[in-house]
PDB file of N, CA and C in Angstrom:
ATOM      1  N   UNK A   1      98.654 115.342  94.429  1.00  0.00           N
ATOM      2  CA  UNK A   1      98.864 115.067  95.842  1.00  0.00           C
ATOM      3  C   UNK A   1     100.199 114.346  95.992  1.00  0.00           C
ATOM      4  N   UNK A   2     101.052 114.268  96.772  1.00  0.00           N
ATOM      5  CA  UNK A   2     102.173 114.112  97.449  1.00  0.00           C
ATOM      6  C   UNK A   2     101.963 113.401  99.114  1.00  0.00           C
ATOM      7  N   UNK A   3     102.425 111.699  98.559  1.00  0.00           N
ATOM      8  CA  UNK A   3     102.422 111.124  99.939  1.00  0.00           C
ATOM      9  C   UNK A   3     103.882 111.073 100.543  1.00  0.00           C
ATOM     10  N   UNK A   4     104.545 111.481 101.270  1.00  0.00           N
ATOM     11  CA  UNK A   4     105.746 111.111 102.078  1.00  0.00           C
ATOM     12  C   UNK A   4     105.865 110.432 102.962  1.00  0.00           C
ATOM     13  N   UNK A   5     106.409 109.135 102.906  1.00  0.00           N
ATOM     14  CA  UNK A   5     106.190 108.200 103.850  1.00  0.00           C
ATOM     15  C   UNK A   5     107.703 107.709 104.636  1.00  0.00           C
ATOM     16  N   UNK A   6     107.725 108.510 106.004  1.00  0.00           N
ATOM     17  CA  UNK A   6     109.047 108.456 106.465  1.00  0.00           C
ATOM     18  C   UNK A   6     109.566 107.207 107.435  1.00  0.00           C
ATOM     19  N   UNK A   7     110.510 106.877 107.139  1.00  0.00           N
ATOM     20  CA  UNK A   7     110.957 105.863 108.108  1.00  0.00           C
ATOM     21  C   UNK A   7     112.111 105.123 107.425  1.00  0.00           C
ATOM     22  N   UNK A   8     112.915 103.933 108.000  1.00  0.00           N
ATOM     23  CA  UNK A   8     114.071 103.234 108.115  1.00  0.00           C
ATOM     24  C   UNK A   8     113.946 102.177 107.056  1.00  0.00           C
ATOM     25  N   UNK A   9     112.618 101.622 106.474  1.00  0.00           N
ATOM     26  CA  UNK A   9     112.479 100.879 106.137  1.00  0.00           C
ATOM     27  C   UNK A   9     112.566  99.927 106.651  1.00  0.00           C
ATOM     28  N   UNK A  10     111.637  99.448 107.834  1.00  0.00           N
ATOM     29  CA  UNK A  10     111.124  99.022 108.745  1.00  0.00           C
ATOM     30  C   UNK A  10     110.244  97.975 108.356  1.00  0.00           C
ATOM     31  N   UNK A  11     109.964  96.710 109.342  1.00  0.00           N
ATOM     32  CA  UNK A  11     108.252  96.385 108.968  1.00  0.00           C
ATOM     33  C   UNK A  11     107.353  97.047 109.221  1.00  0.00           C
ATOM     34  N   UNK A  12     106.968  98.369 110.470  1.00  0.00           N
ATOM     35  CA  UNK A  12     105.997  99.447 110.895  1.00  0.00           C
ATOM     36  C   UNK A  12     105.900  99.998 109.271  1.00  0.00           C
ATOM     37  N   UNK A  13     107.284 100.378 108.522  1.00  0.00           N
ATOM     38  CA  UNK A  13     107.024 101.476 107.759  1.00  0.00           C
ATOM     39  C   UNK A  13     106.425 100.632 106.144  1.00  0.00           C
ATOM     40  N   UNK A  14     107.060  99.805 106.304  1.00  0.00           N
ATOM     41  CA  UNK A  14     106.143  98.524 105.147  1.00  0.00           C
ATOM     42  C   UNK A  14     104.744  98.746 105.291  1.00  0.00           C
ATOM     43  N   UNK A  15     104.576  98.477 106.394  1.00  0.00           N
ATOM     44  CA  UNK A  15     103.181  98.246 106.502  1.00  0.00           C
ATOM     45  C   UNK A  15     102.061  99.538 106.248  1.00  0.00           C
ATOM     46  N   UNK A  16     102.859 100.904 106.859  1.00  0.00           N
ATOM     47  CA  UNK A  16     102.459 101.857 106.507  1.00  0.00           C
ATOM     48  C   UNK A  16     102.201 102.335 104.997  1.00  0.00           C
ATOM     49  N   UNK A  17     103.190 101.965 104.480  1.00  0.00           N
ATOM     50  CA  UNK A  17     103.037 102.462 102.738  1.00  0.00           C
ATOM     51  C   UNK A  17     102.061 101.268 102.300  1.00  0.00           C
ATOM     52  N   UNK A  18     102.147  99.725 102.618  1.00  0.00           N
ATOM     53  CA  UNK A  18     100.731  99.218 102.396  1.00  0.00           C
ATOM     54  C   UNK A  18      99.568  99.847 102.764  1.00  0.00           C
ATOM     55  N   UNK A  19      99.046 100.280 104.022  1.00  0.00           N
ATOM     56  CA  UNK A  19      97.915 101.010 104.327  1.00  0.00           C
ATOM     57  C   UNK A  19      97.518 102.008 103.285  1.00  0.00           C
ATOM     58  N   UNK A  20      98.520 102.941 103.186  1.00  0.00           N
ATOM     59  CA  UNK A  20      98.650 104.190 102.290  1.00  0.00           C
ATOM     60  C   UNK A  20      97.623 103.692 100.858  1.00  0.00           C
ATOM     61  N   UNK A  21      98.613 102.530 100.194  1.00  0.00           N
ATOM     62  CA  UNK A  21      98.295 102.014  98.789  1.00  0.00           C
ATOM     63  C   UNK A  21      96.753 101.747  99.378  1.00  0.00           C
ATOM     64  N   UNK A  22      96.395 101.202 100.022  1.00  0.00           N
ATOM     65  CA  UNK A  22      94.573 100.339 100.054  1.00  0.00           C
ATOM     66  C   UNK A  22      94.445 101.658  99.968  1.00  0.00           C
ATOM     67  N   UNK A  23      94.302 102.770 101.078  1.00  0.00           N
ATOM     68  CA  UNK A  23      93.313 103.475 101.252  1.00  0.00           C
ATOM     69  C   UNK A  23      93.626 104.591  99.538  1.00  0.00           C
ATOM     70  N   UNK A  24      94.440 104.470  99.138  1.00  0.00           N
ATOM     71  CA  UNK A  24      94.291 105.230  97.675  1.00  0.00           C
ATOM     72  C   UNK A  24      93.571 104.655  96.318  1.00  0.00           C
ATOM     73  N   UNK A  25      94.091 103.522  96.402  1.00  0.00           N
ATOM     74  CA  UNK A  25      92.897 102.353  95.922  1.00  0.00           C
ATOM     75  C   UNK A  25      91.500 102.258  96.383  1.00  0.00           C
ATOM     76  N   UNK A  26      91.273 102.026  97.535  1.00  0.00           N
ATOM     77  CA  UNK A  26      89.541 102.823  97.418  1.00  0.00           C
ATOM     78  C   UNK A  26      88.797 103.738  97.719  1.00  0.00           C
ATOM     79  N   UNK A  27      89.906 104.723  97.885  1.00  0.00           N
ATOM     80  CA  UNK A  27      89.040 105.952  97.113  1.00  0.00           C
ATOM     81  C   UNK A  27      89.210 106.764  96.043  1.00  0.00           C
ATOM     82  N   UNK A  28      90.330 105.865  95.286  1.00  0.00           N
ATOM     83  CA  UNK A  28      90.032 105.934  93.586  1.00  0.00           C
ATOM     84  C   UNK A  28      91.228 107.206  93.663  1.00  0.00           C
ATOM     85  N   UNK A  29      91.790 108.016  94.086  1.00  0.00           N
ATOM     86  CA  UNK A  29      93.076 109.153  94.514  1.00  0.00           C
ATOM     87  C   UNK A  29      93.830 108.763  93.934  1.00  0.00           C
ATOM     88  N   UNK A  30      94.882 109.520  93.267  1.00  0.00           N
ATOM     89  CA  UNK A  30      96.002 109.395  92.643  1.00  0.00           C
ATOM     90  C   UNK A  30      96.692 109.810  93.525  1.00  0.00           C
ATOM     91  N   UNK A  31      98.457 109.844  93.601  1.00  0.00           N
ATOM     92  CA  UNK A  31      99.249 110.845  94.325  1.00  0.00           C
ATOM     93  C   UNK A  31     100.449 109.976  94.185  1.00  0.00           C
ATOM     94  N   UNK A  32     101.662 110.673  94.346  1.00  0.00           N
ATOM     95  CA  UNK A  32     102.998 110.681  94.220  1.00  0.00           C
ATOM     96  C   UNK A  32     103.394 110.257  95.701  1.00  0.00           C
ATOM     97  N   UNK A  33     103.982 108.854  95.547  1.00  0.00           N
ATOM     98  CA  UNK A  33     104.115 108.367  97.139  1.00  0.00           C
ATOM     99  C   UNK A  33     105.573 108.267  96.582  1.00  0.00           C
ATOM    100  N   UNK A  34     106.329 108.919  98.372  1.00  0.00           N
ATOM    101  CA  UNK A  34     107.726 109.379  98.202  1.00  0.00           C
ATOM    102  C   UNK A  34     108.297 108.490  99.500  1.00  0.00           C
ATOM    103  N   UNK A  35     109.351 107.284  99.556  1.00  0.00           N
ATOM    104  CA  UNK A  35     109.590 106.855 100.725  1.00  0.00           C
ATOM    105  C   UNK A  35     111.089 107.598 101.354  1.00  0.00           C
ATOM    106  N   UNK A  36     111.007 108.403 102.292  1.00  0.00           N
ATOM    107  CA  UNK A  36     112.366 108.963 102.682  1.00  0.00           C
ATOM    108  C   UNK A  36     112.525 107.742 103.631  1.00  0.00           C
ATOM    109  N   UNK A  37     114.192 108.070 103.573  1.00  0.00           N
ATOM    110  CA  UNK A  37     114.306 106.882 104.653  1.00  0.00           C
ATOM    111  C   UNK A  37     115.802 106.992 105.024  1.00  0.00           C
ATOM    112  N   UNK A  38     116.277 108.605 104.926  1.00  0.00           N
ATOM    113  CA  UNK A  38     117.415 109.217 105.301  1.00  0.00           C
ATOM    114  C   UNK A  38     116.909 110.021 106.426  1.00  0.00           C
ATOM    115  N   UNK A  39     117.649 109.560 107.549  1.00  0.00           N
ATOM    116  CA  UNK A  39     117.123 109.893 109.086  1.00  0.00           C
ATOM    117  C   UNK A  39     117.744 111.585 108.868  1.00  0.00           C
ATOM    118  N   UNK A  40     118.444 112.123 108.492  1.00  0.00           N
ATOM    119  CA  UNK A  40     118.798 113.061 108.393  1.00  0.00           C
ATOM    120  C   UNK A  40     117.977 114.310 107.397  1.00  0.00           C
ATOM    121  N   UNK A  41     116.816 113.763 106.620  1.00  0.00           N
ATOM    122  CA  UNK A  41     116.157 114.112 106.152  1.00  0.00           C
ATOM    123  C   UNK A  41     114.601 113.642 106.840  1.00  0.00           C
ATOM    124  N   UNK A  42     114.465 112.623 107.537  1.00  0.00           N
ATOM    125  CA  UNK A  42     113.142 113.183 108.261  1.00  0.00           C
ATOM    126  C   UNK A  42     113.237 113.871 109.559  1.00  0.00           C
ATOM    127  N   UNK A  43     114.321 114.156 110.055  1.00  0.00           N
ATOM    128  CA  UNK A  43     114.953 114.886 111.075  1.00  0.00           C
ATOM    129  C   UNK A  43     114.240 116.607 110.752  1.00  0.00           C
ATOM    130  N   UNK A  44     115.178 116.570 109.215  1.00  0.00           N
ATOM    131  CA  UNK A  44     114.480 118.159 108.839  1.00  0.00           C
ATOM    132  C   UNK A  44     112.755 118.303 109.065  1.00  0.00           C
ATOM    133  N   UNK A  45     112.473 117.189 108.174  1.00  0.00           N
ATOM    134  CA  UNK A  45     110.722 117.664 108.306  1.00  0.00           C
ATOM    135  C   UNK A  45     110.133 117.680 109.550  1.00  0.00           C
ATOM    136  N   UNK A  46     111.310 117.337 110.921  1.00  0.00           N
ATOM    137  CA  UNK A  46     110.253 117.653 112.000  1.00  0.00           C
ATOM    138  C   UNK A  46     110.021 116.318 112.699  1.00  0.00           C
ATOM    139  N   UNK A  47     110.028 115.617 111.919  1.00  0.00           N
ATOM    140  CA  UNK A  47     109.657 114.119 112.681  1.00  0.00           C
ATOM    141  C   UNK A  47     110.434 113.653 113.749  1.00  0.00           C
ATOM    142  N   UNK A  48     110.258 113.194 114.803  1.00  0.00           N
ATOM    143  CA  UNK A  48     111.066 112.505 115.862  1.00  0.00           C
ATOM    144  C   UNK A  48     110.806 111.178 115.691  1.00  0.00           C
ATOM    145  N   UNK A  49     109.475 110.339 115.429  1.00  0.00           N
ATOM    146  CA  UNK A  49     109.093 109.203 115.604  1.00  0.00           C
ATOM    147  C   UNK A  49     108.660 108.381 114.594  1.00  0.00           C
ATOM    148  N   UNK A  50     109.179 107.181 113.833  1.00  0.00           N
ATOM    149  CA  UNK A  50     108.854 106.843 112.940  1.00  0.00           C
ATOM    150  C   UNK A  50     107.648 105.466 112.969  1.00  0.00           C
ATOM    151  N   UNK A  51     106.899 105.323 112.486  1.00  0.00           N
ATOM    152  CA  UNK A  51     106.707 105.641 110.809  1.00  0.00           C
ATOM    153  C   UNK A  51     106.020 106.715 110.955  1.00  0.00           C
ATOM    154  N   UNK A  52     106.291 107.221 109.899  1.00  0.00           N
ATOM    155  CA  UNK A  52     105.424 108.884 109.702  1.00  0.00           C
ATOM    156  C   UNK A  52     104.790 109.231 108.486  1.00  0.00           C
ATOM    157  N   UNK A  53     103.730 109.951 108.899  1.00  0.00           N
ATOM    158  CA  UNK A  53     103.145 110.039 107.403  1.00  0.00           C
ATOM    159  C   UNK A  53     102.737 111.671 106.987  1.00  0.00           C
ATOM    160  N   UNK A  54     103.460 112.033 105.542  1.00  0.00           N
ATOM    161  CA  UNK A  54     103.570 113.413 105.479  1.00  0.00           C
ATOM    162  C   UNK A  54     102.277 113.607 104.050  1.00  0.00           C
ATOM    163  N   UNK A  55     101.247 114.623 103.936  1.00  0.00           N
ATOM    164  CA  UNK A  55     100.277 114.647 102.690  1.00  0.00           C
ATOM    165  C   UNK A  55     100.383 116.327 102.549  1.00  0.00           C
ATOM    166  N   UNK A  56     100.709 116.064 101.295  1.00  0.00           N
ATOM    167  CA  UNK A  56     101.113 117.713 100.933  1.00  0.00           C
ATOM    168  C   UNK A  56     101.861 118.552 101.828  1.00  0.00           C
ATOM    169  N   UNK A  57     102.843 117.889 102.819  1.00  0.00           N
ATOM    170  CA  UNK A  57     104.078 118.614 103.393  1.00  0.00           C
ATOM    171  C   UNK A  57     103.726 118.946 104.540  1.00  0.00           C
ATOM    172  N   UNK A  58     102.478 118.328 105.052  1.00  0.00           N
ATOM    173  CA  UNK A  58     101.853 118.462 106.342  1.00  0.00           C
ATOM    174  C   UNK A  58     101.752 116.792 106.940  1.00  0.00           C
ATOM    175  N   UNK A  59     102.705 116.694 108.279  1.00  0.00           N
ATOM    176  CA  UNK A  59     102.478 115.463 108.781  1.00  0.00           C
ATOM    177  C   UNK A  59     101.503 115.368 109.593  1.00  0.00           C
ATOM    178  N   UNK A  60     100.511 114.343 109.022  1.00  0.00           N
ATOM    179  CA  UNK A  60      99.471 114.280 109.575  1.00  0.00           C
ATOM    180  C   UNK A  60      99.431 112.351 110.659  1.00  0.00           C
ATOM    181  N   UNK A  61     100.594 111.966 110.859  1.00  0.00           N
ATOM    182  CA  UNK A  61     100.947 110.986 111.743  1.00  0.00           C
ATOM    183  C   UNK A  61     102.424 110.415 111.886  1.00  0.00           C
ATOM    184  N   UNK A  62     102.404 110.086 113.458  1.00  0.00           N
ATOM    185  CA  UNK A  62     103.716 110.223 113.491  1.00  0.00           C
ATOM    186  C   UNK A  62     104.099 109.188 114.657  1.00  0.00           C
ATOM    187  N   UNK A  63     104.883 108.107 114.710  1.00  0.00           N
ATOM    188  CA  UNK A  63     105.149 107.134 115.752  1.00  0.00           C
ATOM    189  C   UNK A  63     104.267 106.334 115.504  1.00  0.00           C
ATOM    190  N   UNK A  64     103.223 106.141 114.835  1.00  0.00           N
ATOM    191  CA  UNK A  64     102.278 104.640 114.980  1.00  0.00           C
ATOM    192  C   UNK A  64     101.756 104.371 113.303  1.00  0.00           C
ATOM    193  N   UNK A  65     101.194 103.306 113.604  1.00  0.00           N
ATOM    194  CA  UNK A  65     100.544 103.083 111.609  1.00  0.00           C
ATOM    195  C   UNK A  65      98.958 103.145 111.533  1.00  0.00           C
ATOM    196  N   UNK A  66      98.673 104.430 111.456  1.00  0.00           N
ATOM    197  CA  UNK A  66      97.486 104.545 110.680  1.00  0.00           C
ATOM    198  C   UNK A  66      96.881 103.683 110.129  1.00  0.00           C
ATOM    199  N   UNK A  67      95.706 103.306 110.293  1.00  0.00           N
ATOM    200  CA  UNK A  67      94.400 102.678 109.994  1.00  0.00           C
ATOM    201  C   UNK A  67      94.212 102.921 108.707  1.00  0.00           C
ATOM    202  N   UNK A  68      94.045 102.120 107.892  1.00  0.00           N
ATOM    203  CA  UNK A  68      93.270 102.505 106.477  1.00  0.00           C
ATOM    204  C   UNK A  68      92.693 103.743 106.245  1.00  0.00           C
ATOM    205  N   UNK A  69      91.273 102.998 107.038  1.00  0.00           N
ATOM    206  CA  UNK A  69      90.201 104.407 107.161  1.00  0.00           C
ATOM    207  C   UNK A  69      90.896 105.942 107.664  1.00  0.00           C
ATOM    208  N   UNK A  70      91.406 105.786 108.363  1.00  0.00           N
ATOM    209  CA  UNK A  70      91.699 107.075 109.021  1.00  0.00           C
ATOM    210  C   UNK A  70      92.628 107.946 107.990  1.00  0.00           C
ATOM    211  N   UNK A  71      93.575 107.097 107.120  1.00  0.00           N
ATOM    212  CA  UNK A  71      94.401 107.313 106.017  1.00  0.00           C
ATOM    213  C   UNK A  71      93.253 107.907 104.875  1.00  0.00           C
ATOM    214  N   UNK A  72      92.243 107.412 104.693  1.00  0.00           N
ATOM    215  CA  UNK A  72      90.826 107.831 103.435  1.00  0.00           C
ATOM    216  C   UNK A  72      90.522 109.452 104.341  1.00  0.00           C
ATOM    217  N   UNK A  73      90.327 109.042 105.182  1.00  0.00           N
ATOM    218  CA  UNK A  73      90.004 110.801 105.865  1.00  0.00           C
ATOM    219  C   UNK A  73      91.065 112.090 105.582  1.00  0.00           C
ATOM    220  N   UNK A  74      92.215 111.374 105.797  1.00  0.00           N
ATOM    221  CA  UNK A  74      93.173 112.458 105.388  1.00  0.00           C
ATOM    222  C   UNK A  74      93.352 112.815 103.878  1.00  0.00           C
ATOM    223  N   UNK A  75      93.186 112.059 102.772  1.00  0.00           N
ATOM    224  CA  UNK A  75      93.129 111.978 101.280  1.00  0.00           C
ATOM    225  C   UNK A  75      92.201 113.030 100.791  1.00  0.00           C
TER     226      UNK A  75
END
C-alpha cells in the first residue's frame, strides 16, 4: 500500500501524516507513506486543496484532516 500525503508542510499537513501513522498502527497495516510537498506536483494529481490524502493513487480526501477512524476505513 502507498500513502501520499500532500501538502506545504503545514501544521494541517503534520497533523495529517500523524492521523495517518495512529490509524496504521491500529490496524496493524503496513504501507509506504510518501510526503509531496511540491505544489507543482500535487497540482498534477488533481488536488486543489491541501492537506490531501492520496491511498493507492486514489485521493480519498482533500482540504480538511481526516479523523483517525475514518483514515482505518479507507486502509
Amino acid at each position: 500500500m502507498k500513502i501520499q500525503i500532500l501538502g506545504t508542510g503545514c501544521p494541517k499537513c503534520k497533523q495529517l501524516e500523524a492521523n495517518v501513522k495512529k490509524a496504521l498502527e491500529e490496524t496493524g497495516k503496513k504501507a509506504e507513506i510518501e510526503k509531496v510537498t511540491d505544489i507543482n506536483k500535487i497540482i498534477e494529481l488533481g488536488v486543489m486543496a491541501t492537506p490531501a490524502l492520496v491511498i493507492d493513487g486514489k485521493i480519498v480526501c482533500s482540504g480538511r484532516i481526516p479523523l483517525t477512524k475514518e483514515i482505518k476505513k479507507w486502509l
